[in-house]
C-alpha atoms as a PDB file:
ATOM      1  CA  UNK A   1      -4.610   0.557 -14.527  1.00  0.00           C
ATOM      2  CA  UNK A   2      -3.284   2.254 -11.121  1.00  0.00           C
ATOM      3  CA  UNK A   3      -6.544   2.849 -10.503  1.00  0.00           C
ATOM      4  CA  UNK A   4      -7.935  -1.019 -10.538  1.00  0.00           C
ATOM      5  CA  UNK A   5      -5.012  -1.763  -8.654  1.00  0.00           C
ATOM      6  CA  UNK A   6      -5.551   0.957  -6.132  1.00  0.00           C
ATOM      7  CA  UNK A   7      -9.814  -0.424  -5.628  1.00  0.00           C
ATOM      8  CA  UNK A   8      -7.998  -4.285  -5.503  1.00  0.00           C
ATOM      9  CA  UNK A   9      -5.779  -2.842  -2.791  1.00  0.00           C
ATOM     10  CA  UNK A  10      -8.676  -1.203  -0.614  1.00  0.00           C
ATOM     11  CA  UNK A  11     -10.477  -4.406  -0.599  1.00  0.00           C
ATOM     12  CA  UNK A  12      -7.410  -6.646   0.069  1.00  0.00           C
ATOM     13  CA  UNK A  13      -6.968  -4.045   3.121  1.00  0.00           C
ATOM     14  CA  UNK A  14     -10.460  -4.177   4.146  1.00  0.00           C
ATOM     15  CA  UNK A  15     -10.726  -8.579   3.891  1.00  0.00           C
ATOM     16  CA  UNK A  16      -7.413  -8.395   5.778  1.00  0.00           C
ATOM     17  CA  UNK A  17      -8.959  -6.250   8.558  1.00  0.00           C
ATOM     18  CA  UNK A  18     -11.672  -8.588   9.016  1.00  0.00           C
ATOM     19  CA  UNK A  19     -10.050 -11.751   8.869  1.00  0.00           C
ATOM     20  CA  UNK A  20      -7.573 -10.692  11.759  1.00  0.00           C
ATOM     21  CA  UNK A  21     -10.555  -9.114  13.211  1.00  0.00           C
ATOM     22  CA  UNK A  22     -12.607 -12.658  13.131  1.00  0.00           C
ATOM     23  CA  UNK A  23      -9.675 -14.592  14.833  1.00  0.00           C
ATOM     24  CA  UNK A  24      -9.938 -16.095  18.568  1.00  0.00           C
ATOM     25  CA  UNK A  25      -7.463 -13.939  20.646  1.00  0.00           C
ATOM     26  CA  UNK A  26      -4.545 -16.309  22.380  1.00  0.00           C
ATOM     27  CA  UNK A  27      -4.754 -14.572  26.281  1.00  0.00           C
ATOM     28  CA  UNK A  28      -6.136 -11.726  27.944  1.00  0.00           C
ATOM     29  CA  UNK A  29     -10.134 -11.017  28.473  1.00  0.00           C
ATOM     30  CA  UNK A  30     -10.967 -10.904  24.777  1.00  0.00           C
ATOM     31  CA  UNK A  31     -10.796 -14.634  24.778  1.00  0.00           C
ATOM     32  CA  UNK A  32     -13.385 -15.989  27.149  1.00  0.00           C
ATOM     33  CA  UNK A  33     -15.694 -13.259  25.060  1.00  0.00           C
ATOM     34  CA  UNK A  34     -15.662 -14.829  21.681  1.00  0.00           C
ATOM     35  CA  UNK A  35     -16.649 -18.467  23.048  1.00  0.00           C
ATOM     36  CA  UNK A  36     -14.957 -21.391  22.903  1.00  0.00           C
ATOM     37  CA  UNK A  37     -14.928 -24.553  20.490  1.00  0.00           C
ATOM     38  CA  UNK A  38     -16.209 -22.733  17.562  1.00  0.00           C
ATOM     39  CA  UNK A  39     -19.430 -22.307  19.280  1.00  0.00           C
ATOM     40  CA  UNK A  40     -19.072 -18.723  17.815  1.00  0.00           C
ATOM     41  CA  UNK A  41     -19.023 -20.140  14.284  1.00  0.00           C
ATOM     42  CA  UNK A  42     -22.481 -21.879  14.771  1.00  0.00           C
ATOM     43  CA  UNK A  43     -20.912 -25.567  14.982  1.00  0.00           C
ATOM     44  CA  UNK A  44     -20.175 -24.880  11.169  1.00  0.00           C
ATOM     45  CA  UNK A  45     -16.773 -25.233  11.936  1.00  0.00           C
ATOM     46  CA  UNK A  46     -14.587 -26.973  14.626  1.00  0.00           C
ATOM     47  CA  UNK A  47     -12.393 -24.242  16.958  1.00  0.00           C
ATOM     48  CA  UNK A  48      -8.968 -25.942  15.280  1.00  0.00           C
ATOM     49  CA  UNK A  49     -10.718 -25.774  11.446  1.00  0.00           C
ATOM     50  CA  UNK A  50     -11.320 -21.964  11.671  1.00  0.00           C
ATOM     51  CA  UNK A  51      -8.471 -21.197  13.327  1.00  0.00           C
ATOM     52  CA  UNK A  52      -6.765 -23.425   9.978  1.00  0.00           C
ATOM     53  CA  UNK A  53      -8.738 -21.685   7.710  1.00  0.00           C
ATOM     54  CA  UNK A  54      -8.409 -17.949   9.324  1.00  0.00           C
ATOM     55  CA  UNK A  55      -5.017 -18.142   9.426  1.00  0.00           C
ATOM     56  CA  UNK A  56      -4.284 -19.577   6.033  1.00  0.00           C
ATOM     57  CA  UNK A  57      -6.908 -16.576   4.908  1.00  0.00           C
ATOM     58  CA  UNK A  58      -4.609 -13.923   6.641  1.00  0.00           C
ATOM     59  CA  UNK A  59      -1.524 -15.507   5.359  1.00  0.00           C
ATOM     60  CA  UNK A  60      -3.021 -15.143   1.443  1.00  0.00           C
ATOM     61  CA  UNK A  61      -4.730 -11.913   1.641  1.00  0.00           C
ATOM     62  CA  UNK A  62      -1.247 -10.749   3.341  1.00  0.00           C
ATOM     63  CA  UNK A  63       0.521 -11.791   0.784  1.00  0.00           C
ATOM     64  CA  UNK A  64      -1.537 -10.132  -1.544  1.00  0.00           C
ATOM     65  CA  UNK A  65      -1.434  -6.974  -0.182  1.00  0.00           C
ATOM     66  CA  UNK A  66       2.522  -6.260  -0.145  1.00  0.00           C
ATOM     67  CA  UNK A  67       2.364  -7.590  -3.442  1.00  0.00           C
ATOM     68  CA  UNK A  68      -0.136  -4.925  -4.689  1.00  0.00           C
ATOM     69  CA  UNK A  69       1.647  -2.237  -2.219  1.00  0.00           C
ATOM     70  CA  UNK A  70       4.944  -2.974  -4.339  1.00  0.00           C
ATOM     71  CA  UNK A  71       3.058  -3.177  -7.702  1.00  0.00           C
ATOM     72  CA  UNK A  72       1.459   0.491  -7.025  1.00  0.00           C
ATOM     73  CA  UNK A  73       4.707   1.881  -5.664  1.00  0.00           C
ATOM     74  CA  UNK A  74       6.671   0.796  -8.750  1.00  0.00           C
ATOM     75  CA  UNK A  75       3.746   1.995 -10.630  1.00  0.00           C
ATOM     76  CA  UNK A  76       3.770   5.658  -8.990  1.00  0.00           C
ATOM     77  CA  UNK A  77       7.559   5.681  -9.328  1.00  0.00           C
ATOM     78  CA  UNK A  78       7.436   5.316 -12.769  1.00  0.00           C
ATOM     79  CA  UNK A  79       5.447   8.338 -13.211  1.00  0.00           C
ATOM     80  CA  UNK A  80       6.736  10.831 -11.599  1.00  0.00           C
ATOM     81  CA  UNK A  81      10.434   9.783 -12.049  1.00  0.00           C
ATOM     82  CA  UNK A  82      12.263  12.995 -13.010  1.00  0.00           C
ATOM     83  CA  UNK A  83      14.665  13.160 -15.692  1.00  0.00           C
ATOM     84  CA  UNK A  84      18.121  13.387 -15.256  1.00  0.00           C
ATOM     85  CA  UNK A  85      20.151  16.512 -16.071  1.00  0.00           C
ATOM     86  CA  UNK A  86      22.996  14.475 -17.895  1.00  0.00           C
ATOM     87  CA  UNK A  87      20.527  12.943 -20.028  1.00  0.00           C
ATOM     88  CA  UNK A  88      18.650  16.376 -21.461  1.00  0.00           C
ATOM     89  CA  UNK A  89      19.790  18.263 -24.683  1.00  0.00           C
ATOM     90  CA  UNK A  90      21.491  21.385 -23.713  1.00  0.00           C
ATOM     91  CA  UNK A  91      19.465  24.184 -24.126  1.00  0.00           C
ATOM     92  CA  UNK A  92      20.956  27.013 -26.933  1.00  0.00           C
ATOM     93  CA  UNK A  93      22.664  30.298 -24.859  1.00  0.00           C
ATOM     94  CA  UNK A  94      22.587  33.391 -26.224  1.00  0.00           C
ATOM     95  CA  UNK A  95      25.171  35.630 -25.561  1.00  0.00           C
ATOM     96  CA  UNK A  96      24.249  37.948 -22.581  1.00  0.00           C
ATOM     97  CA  UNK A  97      23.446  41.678 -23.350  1.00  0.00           C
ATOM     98  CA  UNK A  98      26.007  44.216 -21.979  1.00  0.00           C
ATOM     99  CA  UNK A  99      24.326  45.736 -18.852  1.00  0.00           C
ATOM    100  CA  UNK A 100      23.093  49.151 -18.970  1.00  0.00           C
ATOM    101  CA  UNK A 101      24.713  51.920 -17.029  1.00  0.00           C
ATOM    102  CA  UNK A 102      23.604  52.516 -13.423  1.00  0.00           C
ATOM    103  CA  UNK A 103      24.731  56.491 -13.669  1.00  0.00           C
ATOM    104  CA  UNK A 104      23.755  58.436 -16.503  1.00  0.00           C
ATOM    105  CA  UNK A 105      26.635  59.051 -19.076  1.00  0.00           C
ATOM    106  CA  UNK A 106      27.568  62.773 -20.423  1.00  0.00           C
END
């Protein structure tokens, strides 16, 4: 199970990456590179649609990734939870041995 979740989270990661990745930067010089008016999208799309549609992408697969981060930490956490002390048996004590003499007796 953790690891189907884990290979769901990878790929949630990686469609995340490349949605932000595919999105028109607001300012700076990286936004006269990508072209403007969707021309970059091959008139498939207007510039306002696939800005729509990238954003509502990022919002979902966002969404879907702290979801599966919290599912696989509550997962792990379950595993490796350690017991509590209060909550073991007590474990049967034997009475200790007398210690032997450090100096040899006459």
């Amino acid at each position: 199970m953790i690891a189907i979740l884990l290979v769901i989270h990878v790929l949630i990661a990686l469609a995340l990456i490349g949605t932000v990745l595919l999105q028109r930067s607001e300012g700076g010089a990286l936004g006269s590179l990508g072209g403007g008016s969707g021309g970059g999208m091959g008139g498939f799309m207007t510039a306002r649609g696939s800005a729509n549609l990238l954003t509502r992408a990022t919002a979902i697969l966002a969404t879907l990734f702290f979801l599966t981060s919290i599912v696989l930490t509550m997962r792990m956490g379950n595993m490796n939870a350690p017991s509590s002390i209060v909550e073991q048996p007590a474990a049967p004590t034997q009475p200790a041995a007398p210690p032997a003499p450090s100096v040899p007796l006459r």
